[in-house]
Every structure is written in structure tokens, then in C-alpha cells.
Protein backbone atom coordinates (compact mmCIF):
# COMPACT_ATOMS: atom_id res chain seq x y z
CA UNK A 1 0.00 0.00 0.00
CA UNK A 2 1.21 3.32 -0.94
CA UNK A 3 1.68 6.35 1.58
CA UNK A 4 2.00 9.97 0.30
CA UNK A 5 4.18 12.11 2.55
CA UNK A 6 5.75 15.47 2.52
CA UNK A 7 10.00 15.47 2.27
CA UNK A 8 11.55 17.16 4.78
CA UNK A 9 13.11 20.52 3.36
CA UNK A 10 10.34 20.31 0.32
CA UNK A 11 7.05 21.97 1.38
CA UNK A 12 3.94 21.72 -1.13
CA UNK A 13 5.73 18.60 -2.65
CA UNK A 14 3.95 15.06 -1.92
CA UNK A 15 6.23 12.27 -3.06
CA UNK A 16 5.04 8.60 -3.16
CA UNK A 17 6.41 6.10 -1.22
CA UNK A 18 5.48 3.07 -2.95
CA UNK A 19 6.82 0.26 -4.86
CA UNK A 20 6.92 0.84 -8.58
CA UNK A 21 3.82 -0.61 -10.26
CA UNK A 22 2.30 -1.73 -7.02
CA UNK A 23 -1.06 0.03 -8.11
CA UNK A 24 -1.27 2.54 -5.81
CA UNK A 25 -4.04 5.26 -4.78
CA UNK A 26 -3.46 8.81 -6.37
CA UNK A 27 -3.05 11.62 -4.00
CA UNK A 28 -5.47 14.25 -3.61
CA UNK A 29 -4.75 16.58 -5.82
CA UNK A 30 -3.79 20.23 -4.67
CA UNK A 31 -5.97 23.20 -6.07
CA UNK A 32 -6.34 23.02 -9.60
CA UNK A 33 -6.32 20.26 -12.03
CA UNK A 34 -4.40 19.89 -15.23
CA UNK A 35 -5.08 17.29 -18.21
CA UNK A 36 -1.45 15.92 -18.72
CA UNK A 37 -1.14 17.82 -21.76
CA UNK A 38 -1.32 21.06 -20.21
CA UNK A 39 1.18 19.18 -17.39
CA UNK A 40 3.41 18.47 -20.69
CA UNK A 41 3.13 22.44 -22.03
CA UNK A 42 3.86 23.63 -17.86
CA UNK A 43 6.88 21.65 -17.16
CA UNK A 44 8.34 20.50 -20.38
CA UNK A 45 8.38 16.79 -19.34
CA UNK A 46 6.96 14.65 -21.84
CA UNK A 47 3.55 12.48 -21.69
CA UNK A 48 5.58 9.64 -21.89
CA UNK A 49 8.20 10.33 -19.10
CA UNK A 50 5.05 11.29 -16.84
CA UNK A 51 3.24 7.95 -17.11
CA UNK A 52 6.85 6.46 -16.42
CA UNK A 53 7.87 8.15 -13.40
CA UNK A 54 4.08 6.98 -12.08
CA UNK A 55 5.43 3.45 -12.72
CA UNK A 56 8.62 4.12 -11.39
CA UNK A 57 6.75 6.06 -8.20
CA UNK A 58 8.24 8.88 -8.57
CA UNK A 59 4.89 10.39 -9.11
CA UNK A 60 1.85 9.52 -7.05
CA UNK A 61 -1.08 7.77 -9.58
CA UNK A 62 -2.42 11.04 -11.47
CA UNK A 63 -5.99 11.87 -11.11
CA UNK A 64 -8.32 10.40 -13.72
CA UNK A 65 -11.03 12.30 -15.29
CA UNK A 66 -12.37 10.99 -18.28
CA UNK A 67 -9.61 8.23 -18.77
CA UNK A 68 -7.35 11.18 -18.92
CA UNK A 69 -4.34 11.91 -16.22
CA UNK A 70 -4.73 14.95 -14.45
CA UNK A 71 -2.31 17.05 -11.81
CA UNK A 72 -2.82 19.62 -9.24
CA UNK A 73 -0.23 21.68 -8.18
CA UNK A 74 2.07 19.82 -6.00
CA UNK A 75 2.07 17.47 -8.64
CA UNK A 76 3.20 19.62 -11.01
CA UNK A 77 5.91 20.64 -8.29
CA UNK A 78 7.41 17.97 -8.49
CA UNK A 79 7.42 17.07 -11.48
CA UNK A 80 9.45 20.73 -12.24
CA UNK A 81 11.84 19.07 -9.33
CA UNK A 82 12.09 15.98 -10.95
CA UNK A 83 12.92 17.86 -14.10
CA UNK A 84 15.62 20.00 -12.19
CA UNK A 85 17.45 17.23 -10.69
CA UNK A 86 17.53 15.35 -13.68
CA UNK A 87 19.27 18.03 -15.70
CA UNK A 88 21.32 18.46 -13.34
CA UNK A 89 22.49 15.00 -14.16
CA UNK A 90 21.14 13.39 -11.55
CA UNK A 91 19.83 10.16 -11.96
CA UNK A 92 16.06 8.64 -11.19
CA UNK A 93 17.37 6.25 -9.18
CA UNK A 94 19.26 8.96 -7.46
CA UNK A 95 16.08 11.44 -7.20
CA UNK A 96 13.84 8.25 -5.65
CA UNK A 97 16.36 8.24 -2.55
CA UNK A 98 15.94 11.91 -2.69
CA UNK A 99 12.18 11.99 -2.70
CA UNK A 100 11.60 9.05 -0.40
CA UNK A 101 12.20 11.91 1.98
CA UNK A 102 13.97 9.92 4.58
CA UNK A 103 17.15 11.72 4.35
CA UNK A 104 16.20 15.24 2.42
CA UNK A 105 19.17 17.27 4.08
CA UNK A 106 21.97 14.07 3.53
CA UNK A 107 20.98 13.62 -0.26
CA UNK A 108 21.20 17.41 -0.63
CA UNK A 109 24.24 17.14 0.54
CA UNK A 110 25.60 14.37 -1.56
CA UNK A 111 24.19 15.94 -4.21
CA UNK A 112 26.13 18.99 -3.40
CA UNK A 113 29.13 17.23 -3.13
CA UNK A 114 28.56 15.53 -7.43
CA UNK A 115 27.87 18.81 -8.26
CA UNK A 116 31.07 20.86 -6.99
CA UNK A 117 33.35 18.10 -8.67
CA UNK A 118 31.34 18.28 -11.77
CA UNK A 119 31.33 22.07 -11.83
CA UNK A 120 35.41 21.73 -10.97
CA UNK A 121 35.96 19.50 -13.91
CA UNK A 122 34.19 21.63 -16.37
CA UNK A 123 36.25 24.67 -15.36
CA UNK A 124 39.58 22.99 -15.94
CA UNK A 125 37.82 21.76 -19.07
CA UNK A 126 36.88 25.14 -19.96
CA UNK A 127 40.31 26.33 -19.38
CA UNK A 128 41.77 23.72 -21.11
CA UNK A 129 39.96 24.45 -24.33
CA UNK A 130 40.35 28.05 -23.67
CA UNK A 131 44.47 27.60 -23.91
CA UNK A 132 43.49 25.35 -27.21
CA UNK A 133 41.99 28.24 -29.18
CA UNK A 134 45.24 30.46 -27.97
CA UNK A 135 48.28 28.20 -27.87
CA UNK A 136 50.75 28.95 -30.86
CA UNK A 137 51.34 25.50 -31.58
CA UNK A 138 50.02 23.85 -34.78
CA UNK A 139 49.47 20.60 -32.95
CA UNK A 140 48.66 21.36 -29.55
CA UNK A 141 47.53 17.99 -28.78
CA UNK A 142 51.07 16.29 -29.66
CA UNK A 143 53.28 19.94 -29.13
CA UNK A 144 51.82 22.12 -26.40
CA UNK A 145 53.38 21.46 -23.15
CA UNK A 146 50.30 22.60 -21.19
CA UNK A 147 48.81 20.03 -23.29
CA UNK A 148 50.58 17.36 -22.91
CA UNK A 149 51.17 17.65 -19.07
CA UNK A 150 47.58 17.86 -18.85
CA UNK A 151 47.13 14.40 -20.55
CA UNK A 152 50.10 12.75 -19.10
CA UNK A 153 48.23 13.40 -15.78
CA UNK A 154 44.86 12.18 -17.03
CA UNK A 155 47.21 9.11 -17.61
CA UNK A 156 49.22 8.82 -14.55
CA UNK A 157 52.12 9.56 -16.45
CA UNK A 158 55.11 11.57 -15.67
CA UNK A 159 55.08 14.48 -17.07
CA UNK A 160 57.69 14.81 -20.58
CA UNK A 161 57.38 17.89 -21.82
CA UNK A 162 56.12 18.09 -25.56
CA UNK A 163 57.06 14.74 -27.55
CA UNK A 164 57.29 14.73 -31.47
């Protein structure tokens, strides 16, 4: 049996807690109802990745009206969460544990954590390319010291210098 319970840290936003498929109630709605399609048009998240994040219980069973899947607004909350943490590149599996609400604060924090490194690794990324577009060299990639130390430590390599 399914239980619909506010996270901690994420007010107006009911998650399930439910196995996946295991034909759960829906959740009364809050305010407002939306056919799916205006859910769709609201928070950019396809039909299709709506009725799967039901099955998955990331979403409590819409409200049916007329065979169709309606959401009120803490529905459509999380959904834009879902969305969020998703881009952010973190996985469903990942944003279950989050919305199971047992831990809110901890998987923020872990979260956090992904984040910062991913953020770090983009910069040095970002300044890597930057040197690309003004190194001298013809072949930075084989030439450029900067380059090439940068490799050699993606590699575990001592670092060379430029090799021809």
C-alpha cells in the first residue's frame, strides 16, 4: 500500500512512497487540475516520461477524469523538481532516494558534493579548451606542453614535456 508524505526541506511537494507498479491510490490533488497535456506544455516533461515516473513512483497515480491523467499543483511541483534534478544529471534512481524523503538534508548534501566536482571539472575543461583556441602550436595535442602535461596526468604519467 502506498503512503504519500511530505519530504523534509520540500514543502507543497507530496512524493510517493510506494513500490513501482504496485497500483497505488493517487493523491489528492492540490488546487487546480491539469489534463497531462497542459502538465506536458507547464513543465516541459513529456507524456511519456510522466506515465513512467508513475510506474517508477516517482509520481503519485495522477488523477483520472475521463480516462485522462490529471495534476494539481504539488504534482506539477514535483514534477518541475524531478525535471531540475535530472538536468542536473542526476539520476532517477538517485532522485527516488531523494524523494523518499527519509534523508532530504543528507541527499542534498551528496548531491552537493557531485555537483562541486562536476562544476570543478568543467572549469579545468573550460580552461583547457580556452588555452586550445590560444596556444601557438600547430598541434597542440602532440606539441603544447600545457597540453601534454595535462594528458600525461589524465594518464598517470610523468610528465615529458612536448614529444614529437
Amino acid at each position: 500500500m502506498e503512503s504519500v508524505k511530505e519530504p523534509v526541506g520540500v514543502p507543497g511537494v507530496r512524493a510517493p512512497v510506494a513500490e513501482p507498479g504496485a497500483g497505488a491510490t493517487p493523491s489528492a490533488p492540490t488546487g487546480e487540475l491539469v489534463p497531462i497535456g497542459e502538465a506536458v506544455r507547464r513543465t516541459g516533461v513529456a507524456a511519456s516520461a510522466l506515465r513512467y515516473y508513475e510506474e517508477r513512483g516517482l509520481l503519485p497515480p495522477a488523477v483520472r477524469i475521463g480516462g485522462r491523467r490529471h495534476y494539481g499543483r504539488a504534482e506539477l511541483r514535483l514534477i518541475a523538481l524531478i525535471r531540475m534534478l535530472t538536468e542536473m544529471g542526476i539520476g532517477l534512481r538517485a532522485v527516488t532516494g531523494m524523494l523518499d524523503g527519509s534523508d532530504w538534508h543528507g541527499a542534498l548534501h551528496t548531491q552537493i558534493e557531485a555537483l562541486t566536482r562536476r562544476i570543478e571539472q568543467a572549469e579545468r575543461a573550460r580552461e583547457l579548451l580556452r588555452h586550445g583556441t590560444e596556444c601557438p602550436s600547430e598541434d597542440p595535442v602532440r606539441r603544447c606542453p600545457h597540453f601534454t602535461a595535462h594528458l600525461d596526468a589524465r594518464i598517470g604519467a610523468p610528465t615529458v614535456g612536448a614529444d614529437a
